[in-house]
Protein backbone atom coordinates (compact mmCIF):
# COMPACT_ATOMS: atom_id res chain seq x y z
CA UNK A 1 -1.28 -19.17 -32.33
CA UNK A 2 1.83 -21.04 -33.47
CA UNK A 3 3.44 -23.94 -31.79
CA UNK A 4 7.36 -23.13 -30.69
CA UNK A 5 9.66 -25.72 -32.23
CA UNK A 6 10.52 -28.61 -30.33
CA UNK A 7 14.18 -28.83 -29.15
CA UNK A 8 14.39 -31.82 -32.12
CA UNK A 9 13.59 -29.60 -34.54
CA UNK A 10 10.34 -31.88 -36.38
CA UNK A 11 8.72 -32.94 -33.08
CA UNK A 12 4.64 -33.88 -33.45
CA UNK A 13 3.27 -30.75 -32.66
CA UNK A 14 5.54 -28.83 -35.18
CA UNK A 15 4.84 -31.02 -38.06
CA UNK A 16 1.33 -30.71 -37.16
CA UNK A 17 1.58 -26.74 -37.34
CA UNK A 18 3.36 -27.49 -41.01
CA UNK A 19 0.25 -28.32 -42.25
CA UNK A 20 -1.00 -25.14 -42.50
CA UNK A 21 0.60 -24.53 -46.41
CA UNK A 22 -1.65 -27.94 -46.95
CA UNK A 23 -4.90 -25.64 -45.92
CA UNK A 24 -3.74 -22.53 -47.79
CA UNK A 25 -3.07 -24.26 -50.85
CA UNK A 26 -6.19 -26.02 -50.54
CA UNK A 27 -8.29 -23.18 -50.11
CA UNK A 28 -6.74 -21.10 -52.03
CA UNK A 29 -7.58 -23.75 -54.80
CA UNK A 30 -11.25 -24.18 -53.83
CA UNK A 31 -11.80 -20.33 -53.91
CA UNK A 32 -10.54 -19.93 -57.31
CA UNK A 33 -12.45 -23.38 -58.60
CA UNK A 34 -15.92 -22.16 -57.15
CA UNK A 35 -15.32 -18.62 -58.82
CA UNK A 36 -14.37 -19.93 -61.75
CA UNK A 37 -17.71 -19.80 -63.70
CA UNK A 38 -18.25 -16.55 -62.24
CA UNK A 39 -14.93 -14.83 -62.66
CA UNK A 40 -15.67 -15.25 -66.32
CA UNK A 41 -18.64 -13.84 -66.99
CA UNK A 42 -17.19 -10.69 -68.10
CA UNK A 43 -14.15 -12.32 -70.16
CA UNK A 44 -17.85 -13.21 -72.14
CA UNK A 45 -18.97 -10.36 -72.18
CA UNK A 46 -18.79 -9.78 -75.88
CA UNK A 47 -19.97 -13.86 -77.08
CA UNK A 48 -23.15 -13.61 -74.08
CA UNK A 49 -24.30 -10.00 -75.72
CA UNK A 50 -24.48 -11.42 -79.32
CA UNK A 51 -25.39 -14.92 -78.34
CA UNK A 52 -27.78 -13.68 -76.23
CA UNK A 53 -29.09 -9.92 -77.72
CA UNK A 54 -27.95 -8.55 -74.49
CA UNK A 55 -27.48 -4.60 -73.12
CA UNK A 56 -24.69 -4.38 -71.00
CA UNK A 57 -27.35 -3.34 -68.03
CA UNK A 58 -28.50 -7.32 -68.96
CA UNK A 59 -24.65 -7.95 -68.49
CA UNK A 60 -24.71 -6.17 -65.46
CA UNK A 61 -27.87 -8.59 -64.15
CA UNK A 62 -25.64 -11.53 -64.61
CA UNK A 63 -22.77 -10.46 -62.33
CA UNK A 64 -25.42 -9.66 -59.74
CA UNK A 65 -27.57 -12.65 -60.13
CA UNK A 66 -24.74 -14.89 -58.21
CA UNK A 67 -24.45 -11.87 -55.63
CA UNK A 68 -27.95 -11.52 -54.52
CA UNK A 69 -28.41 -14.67 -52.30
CA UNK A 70 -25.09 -13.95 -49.93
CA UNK A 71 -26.41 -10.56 -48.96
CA UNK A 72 -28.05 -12.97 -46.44
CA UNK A 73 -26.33 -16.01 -47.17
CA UNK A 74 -23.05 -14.37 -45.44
CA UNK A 75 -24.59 -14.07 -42.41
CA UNK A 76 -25.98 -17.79 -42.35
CA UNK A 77 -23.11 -18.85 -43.11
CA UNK A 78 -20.67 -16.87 -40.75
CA UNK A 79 -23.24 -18.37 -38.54
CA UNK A 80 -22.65 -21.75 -39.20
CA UNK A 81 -18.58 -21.59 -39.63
CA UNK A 82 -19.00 -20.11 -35.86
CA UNK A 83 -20.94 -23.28 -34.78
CA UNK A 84 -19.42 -26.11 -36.83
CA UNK A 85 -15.88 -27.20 -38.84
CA UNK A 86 -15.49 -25.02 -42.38
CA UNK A 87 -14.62 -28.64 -43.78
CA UNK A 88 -18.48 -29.13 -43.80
CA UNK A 89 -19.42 -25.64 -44.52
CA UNK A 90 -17.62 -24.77 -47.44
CA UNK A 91 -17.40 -28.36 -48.59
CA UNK A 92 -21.11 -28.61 -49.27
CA UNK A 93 -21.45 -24.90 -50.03
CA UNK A 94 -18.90 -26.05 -53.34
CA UNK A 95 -21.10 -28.75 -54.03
CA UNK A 96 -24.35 -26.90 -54.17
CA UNK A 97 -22.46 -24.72 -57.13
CA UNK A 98 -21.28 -27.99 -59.22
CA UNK A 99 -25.16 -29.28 -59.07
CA UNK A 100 -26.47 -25.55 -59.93
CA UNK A 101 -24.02 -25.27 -62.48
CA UNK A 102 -24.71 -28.80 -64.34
CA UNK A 103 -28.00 -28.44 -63.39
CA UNK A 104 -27.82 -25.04 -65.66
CA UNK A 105 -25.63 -26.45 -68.80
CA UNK A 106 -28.97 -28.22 -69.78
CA UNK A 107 -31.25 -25.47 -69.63
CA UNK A 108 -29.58 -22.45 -71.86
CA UNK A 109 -31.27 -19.00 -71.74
CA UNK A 110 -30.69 -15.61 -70.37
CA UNK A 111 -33.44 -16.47 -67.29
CA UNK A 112 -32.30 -19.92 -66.52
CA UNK A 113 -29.15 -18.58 -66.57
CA UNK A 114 -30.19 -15.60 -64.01
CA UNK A 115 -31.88 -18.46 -61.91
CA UNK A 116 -28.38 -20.79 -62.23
CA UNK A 117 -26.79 -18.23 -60.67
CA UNK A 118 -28.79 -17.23 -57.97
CA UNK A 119 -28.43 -21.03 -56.64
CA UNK A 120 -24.60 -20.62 -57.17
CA UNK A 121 -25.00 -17.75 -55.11
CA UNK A 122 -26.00 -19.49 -51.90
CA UNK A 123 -23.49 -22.17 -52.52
CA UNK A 124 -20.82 -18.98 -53.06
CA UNK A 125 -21.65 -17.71 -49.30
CA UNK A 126 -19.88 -20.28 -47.54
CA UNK A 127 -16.34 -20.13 -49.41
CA UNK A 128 -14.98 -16.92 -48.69
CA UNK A 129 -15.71 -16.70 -44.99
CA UNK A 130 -15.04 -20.19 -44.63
CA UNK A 131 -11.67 -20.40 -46.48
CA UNK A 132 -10.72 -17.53 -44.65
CA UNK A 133 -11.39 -18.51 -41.02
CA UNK A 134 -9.87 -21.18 -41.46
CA UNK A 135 -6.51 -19.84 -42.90
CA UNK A 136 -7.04 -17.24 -40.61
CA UNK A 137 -7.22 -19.87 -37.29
CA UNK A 138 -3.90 -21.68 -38.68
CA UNK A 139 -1.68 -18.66 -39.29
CA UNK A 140 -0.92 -16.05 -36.23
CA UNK A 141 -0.48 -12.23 -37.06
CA UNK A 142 3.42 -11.99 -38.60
CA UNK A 143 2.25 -14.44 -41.59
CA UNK A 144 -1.71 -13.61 -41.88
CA UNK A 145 -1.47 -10.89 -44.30
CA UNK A 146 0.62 -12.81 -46.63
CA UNK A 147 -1.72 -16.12 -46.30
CA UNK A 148 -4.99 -14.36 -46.62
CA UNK A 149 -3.28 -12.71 -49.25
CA UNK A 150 -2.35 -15.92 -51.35
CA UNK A 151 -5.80 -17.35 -49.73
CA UNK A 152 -7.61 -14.26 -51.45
CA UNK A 153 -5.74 -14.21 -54.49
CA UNK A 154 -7.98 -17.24 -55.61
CA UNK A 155 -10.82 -15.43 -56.43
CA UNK A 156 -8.76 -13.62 -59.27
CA UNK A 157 -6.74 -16.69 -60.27
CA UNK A 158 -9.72 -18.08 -60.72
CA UNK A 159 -10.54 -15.19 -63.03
CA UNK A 160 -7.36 -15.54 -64.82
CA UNK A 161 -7.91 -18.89 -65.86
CA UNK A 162 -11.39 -18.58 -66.43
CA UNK A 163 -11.02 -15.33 -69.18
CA UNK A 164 -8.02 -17.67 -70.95
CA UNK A 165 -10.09 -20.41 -71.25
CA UNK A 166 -14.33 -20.29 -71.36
CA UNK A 167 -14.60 -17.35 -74.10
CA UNK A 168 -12.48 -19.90 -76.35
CA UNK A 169 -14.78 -22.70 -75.01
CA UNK A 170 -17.83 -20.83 -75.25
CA UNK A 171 -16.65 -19.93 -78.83
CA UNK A 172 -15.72 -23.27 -80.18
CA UNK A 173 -18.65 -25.32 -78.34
CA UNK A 174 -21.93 -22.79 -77.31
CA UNK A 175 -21.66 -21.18 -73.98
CA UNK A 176 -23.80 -23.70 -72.09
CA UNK A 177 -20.78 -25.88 -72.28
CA UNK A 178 -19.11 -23.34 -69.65
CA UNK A 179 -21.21 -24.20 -67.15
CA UNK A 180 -20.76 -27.70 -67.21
CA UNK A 181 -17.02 -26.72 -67.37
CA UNK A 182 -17.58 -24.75 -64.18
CA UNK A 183 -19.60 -27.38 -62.21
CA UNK A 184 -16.62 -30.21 -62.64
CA UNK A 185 -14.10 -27.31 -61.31
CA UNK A 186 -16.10 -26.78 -58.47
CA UNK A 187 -17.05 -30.17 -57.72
CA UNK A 188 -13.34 -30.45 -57.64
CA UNK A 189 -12.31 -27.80 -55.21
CA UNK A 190 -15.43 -29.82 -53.17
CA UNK A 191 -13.70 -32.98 -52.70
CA UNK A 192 -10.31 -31.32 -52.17
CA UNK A 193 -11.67 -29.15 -49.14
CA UNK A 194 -13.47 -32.17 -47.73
CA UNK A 195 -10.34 -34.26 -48.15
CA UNK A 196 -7.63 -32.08 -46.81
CA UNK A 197 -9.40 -29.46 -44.92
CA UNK A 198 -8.21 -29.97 -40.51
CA UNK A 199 -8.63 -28.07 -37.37
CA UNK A 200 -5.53 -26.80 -35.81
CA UNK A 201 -4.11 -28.36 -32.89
CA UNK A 202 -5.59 -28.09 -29.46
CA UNK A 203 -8.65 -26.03 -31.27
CA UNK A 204 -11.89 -27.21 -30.08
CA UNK A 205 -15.35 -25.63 -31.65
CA UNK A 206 -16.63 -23.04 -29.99
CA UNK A 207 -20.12 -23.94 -27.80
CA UNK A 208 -23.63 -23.85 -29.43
CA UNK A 209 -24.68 -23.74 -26.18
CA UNK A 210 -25.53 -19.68 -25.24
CA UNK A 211 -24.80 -18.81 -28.64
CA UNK A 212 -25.90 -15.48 -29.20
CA UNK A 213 -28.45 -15.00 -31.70
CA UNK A 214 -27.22 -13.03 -34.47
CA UNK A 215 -29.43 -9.88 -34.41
CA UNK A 216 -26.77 -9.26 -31.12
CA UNK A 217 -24.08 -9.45 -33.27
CA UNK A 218 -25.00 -6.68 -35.68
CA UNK A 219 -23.85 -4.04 -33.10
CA UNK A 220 -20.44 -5.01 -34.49
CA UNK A 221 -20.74 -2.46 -37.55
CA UNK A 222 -21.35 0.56 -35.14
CA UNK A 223 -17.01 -0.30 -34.52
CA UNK A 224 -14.65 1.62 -35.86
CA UNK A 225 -12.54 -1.21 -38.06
CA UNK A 226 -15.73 -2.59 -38.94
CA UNK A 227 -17.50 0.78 -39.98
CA UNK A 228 -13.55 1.09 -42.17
CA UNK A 229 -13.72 -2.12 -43.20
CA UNK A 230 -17.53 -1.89 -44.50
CA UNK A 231 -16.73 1.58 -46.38
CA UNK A 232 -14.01 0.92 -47.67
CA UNK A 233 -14.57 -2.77 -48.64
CA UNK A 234 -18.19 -1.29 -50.52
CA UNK A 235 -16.47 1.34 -52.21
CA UNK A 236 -13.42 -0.91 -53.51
CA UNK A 237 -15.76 -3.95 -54.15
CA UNK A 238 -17.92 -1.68 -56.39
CA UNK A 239 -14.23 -1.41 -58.44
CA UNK A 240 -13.79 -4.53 -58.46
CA UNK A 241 -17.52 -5.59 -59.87
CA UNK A 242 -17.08 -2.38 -62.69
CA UNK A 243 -13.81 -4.26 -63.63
CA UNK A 244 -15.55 -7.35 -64.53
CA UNK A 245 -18.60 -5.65 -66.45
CA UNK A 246 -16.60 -2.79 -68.07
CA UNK A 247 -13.28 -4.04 -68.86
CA UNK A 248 -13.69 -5.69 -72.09
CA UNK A 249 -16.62 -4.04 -73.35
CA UNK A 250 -14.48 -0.46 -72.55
CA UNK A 251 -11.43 -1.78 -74.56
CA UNK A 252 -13.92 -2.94 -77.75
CA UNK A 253 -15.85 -0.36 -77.84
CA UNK A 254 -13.66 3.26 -76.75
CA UNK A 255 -10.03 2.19 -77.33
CA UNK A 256 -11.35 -0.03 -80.76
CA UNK A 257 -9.37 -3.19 -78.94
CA UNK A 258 -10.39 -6.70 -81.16
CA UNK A 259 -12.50 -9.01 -79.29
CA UNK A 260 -10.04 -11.71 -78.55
CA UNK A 261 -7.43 -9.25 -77.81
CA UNK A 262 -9.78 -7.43 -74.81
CA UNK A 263 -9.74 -11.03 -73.27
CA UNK A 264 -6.41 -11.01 -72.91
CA UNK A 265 -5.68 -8.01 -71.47
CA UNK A 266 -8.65 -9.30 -68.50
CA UNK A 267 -6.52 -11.91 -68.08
CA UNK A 268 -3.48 -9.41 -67.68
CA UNK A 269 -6.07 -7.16 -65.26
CA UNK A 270 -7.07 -10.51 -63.00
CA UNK A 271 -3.17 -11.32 -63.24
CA UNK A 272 -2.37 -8.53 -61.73
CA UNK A 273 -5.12 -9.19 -59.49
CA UNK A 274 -3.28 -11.75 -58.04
CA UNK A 275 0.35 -9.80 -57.80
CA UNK A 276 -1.79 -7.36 -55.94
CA UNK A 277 -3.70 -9.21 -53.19
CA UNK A 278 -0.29 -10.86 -52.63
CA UNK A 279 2.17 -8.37 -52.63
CA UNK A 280 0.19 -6.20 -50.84
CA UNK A 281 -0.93 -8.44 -48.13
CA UNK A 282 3.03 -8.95 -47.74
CA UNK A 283 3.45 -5.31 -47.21
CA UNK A 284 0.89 -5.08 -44.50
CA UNK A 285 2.56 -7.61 -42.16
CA UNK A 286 5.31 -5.12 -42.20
CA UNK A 287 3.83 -1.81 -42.39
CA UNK A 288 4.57 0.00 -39.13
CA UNK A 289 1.07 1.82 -39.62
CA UNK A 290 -1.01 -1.24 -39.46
CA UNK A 291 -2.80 -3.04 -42.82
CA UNK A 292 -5.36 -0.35 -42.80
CA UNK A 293 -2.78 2.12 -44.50
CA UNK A 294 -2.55 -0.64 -47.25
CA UNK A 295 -6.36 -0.01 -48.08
CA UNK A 296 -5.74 3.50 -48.22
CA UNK A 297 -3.52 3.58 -50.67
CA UNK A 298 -5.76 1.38 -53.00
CA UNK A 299 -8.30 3.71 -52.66
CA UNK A 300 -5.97 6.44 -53.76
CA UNK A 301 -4.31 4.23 -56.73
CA UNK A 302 -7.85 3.41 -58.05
CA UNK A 303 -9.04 6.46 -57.79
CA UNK A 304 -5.95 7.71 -59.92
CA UNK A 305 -7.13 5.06 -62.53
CA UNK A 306 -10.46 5.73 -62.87
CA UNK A 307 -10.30 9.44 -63.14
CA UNK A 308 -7.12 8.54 -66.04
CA UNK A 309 -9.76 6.32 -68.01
CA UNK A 310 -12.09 9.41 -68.48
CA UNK A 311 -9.22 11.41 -70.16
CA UNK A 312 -8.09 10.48 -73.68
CA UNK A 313 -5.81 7.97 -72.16
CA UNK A 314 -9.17 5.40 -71.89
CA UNK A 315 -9.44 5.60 -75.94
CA UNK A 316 -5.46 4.61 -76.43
CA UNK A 317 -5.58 0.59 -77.13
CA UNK A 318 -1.98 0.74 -75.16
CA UNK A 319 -3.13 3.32 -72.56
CA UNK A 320 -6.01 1.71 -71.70
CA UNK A 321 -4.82 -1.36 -71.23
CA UNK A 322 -1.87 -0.44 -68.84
CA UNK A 323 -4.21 1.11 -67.02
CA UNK A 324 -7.07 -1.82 -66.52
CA UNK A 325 -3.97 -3.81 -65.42
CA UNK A 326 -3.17 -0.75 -63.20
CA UNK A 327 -7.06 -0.90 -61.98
CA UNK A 328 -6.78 -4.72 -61.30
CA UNK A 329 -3.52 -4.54 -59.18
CA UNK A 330 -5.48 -2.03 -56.64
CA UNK A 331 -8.86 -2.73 -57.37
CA UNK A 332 -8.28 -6.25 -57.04
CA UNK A 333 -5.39 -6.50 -54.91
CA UNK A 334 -6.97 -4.55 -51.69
CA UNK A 335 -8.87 -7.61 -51.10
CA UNK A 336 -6.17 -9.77 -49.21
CA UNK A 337 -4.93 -6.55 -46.21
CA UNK A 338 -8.65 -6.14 -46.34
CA UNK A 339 -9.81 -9.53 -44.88
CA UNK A 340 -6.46 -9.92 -42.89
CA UNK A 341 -7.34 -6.15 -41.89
CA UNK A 342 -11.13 -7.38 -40.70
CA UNK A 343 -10.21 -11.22 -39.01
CA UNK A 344 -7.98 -9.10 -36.43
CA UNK A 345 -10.51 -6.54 -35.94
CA UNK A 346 -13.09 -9.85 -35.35
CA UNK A 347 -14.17 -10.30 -30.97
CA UNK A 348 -12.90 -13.42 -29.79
CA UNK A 349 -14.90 -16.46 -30.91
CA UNK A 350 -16.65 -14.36 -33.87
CA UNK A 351 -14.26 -14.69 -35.98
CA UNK A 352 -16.76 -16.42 -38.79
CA UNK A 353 -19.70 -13.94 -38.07
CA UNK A 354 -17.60 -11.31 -38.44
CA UNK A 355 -16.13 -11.49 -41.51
CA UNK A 356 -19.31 -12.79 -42.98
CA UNK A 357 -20.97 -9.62 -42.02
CA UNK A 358 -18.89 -7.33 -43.54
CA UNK A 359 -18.86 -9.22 -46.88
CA UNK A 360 -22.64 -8.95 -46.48
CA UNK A 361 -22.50 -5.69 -46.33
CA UNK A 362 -20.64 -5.56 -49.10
CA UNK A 363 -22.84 -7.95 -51.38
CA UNK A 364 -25.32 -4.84 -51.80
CA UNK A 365 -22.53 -2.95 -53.86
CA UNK A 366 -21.65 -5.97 -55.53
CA UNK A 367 -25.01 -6.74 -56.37
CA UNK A 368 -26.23 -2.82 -57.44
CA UNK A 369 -22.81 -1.83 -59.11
CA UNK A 370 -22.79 -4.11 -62.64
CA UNK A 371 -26.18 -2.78 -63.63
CA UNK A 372 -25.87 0.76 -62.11
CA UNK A 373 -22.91 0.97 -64.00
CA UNK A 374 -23.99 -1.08 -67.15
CA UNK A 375 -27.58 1.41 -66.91
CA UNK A 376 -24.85 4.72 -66.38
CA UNK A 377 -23.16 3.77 -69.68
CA UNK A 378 -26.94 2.56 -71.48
CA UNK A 379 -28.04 5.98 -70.29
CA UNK A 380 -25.07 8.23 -71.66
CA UNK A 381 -23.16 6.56 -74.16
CA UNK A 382 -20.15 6.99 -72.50
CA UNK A 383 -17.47 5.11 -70.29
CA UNK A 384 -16.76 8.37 -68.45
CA UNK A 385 -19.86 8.40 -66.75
CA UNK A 386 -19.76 4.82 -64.80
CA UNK A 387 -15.66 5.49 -64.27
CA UNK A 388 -16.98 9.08 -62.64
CA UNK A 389 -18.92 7.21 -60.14
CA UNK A 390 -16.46 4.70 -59.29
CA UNK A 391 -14.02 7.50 -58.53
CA UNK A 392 -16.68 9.87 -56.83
CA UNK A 393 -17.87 6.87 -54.14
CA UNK A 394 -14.10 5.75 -53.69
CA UNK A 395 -12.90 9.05 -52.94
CA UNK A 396 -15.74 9.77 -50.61
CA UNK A 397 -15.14 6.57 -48.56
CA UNK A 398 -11.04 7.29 -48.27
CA UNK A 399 -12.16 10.44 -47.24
CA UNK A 400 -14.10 8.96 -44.34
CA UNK A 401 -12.15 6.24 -43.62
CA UNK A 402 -9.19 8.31 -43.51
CA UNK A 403 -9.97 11.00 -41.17
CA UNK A 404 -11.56 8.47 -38.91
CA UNK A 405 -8.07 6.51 -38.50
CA UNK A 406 -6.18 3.58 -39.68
CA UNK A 407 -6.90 1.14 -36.99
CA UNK A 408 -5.40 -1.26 -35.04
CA UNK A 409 -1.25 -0.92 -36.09
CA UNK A 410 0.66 -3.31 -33.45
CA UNK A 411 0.66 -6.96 -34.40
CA UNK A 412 3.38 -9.21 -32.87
CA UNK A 413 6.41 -10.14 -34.87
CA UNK A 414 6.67 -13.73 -33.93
């Protein structure tokens, strides 16, 4: 994928391939702006239930609400980032979520908000399969991990910043204020795609011409690394959502954790987020048993976490918290050796379709999980219940996905 070095040392070509830090920093700042309303809906969690009488299955609804539309929007949209430039793609998929969002900030309730988010949705399903093609198109195999890694560690980033900064906004000024706060970010990550997002060199856009239609395409998921990636990725995504809904609620409510103090330690849980999808990204452009192993051993950590959070460890303010930000550096983390994982399991030239299949896929865990877990708690009274589940469905996928194999290993070292 990468150009050699010219004999000078900076000749065009090279400098041309430098460019590629340009896109990942670009989209890794356009992933966390257009998440960054949504990343803090749980850092909320507390101000939406009293502002808004809510049950944390009406919690739940709220995470889901800006899920619900990608479950087909993923497809469209790996459709389209097959046929045309991401610039476009993701560019106006960022500005659909400003308008939604500032659109929203004038409306306030709990159904306009539900209705907000289902247009953010839409807009949502064209950032991460577009900012990933197109990191994955300008890195080649011995730096992917690491710059999907970075790429994907937006999305938590995002998360960080948003649980430091709306629950004090939506505090001192109403919470309709946050989404007006969450529309200019986004519009900003908008114009920064559109202004610095390129093609690498020598890449021309694949021909609409012949195009299969993508009922073909769905054959994909009867492949091994895509069956892995789609059981694992539902299993760890349903983590991932249960971290957002439970997190803060869990640490008010069982471990008697303040408020204001249970937003920080999200913050610490989506920090970690991003050491995770990082570091662990790193480590699976040098594991000798291919990036697959690296989701394994999330599914194990997480499901090490969740079954600790049902013991008396999950009512100790300290305990608790060390393990959320144990939760968030594998339940978060996975994400980046994931997508690296699933752009080299991609056919040539379906790169985009691809990887927005399998996040469709996953959209129907991220949309069921908040409530189903939200209801579990309603239902029982108890945190043990929804953290049983999680561990349950997470086992049962590494157990799958581990006997079937850990995929594709070799990757050149260039």
């Amino acid at each position: 994928m990468r150009a050699e070095k010219s004999t000078s040392g900076g000749g065009p070509t090279e400098r041309a391939w430098r460019y590629r830090w340009v896109i990942l920093g670009v989209a890794t700042f356009t992933q966390a702006a257009c998440g960054f309303f949504m990343q803090g809906i749980g850092a909320m969690g507390v101000h939406l239930q009293r502002d808004l009488s809510l049950s944390t299955t009406q919690l739940g609804l709220l995470l889901s609400a800006s899920q619900l539309v990608p479950l087909i929007g993923l497809l469209v949209a790996g459709e389209l980032l097959d046929r045309y430039d991401e610039r476009w793609v993701v560019g106006i998929g960022a500005v659909v979520i400003a308008v939604s969002l500032g659109v929203g900030s004038a409306t306030p309730g709990y159904v306009s908000l539900l209705l907000v988010l289902l247009v953010v949705g839409a807009g949502y399903s064209t950032i991460q399969p577009g900012g990933s093609k197109s990191v994955a198109s300008w890195f080649d195999t011995s730096q992917r991990g690491l710059a999907m890694g970075i790429r994907q560690a937006g999305v938590p980033l995002g998360g960080v910043l948003s649980a430091a900064v709306l629950p004090a906004l939506a505090a001192a000024a109403g919470w309709p204020v946050t989404l007006a706060a969450g529309g200019l970010v986004a519009f900003l990550g908008a114009v920064l795609f559109i202004g610095f997002s390129r093609r690498p060199p020598a890449r021309r856009l694949p021909s609409r011409e012949g195009a299969p239609r993508p009922g073909t395409r769905l054959g994909m998921l009867r492949e091994p690394s895509m069956r892995r990636a789609v059981l694992s990725g539902m299993a760890l995504v349903s983590v991932h959502s249960g971290l957002g809904v439970l997190t803060v609620v869990h640490l008010h409510e069982a471990a008697s954790v303040e408020a204001g103090h249970a937003a920080l330690v999200f913050v610490a849980v989506q920090a970690a987020g991003v050491a995770g999808r990082v570091g662990l990204a790193a480590w699976s452009d040098r594991s000798s048993s291919g990036r697959y192993t690296c989701v394994l051993a999330c599914m194990v950590a997480v499901v090490v976490g969740a079954v600790a959070l049902m013991t008396p460890l999950g009512h100790s303010p300290v305990a608790a918290s060390l393990l959320f930000v144990w939760l968030g550096f594998f339940g978060i983390g996975w994400y980046g050796p994931w997508v690296a994982y699933l752009a080299e399991a991609a056919p040539p030239g379906k790169t985009g379709f691809a990887i927005g299949l399998a996040m469709a896929v996953n959209q129907s865990a991220i949309i069921l999980a908040p409530p189903a877990l939200g209801l579990l708690k309603d239902l029982t009274g108890a945190f043990a219940t929804p953290w049983a589940a999680l561990a349950v469905c997470t086992a049962a996928a590494l157990a799958v996905t581990g006997r079937e194999g850990r995929g594709p290993a070799a990757r050149p070292r260039s």
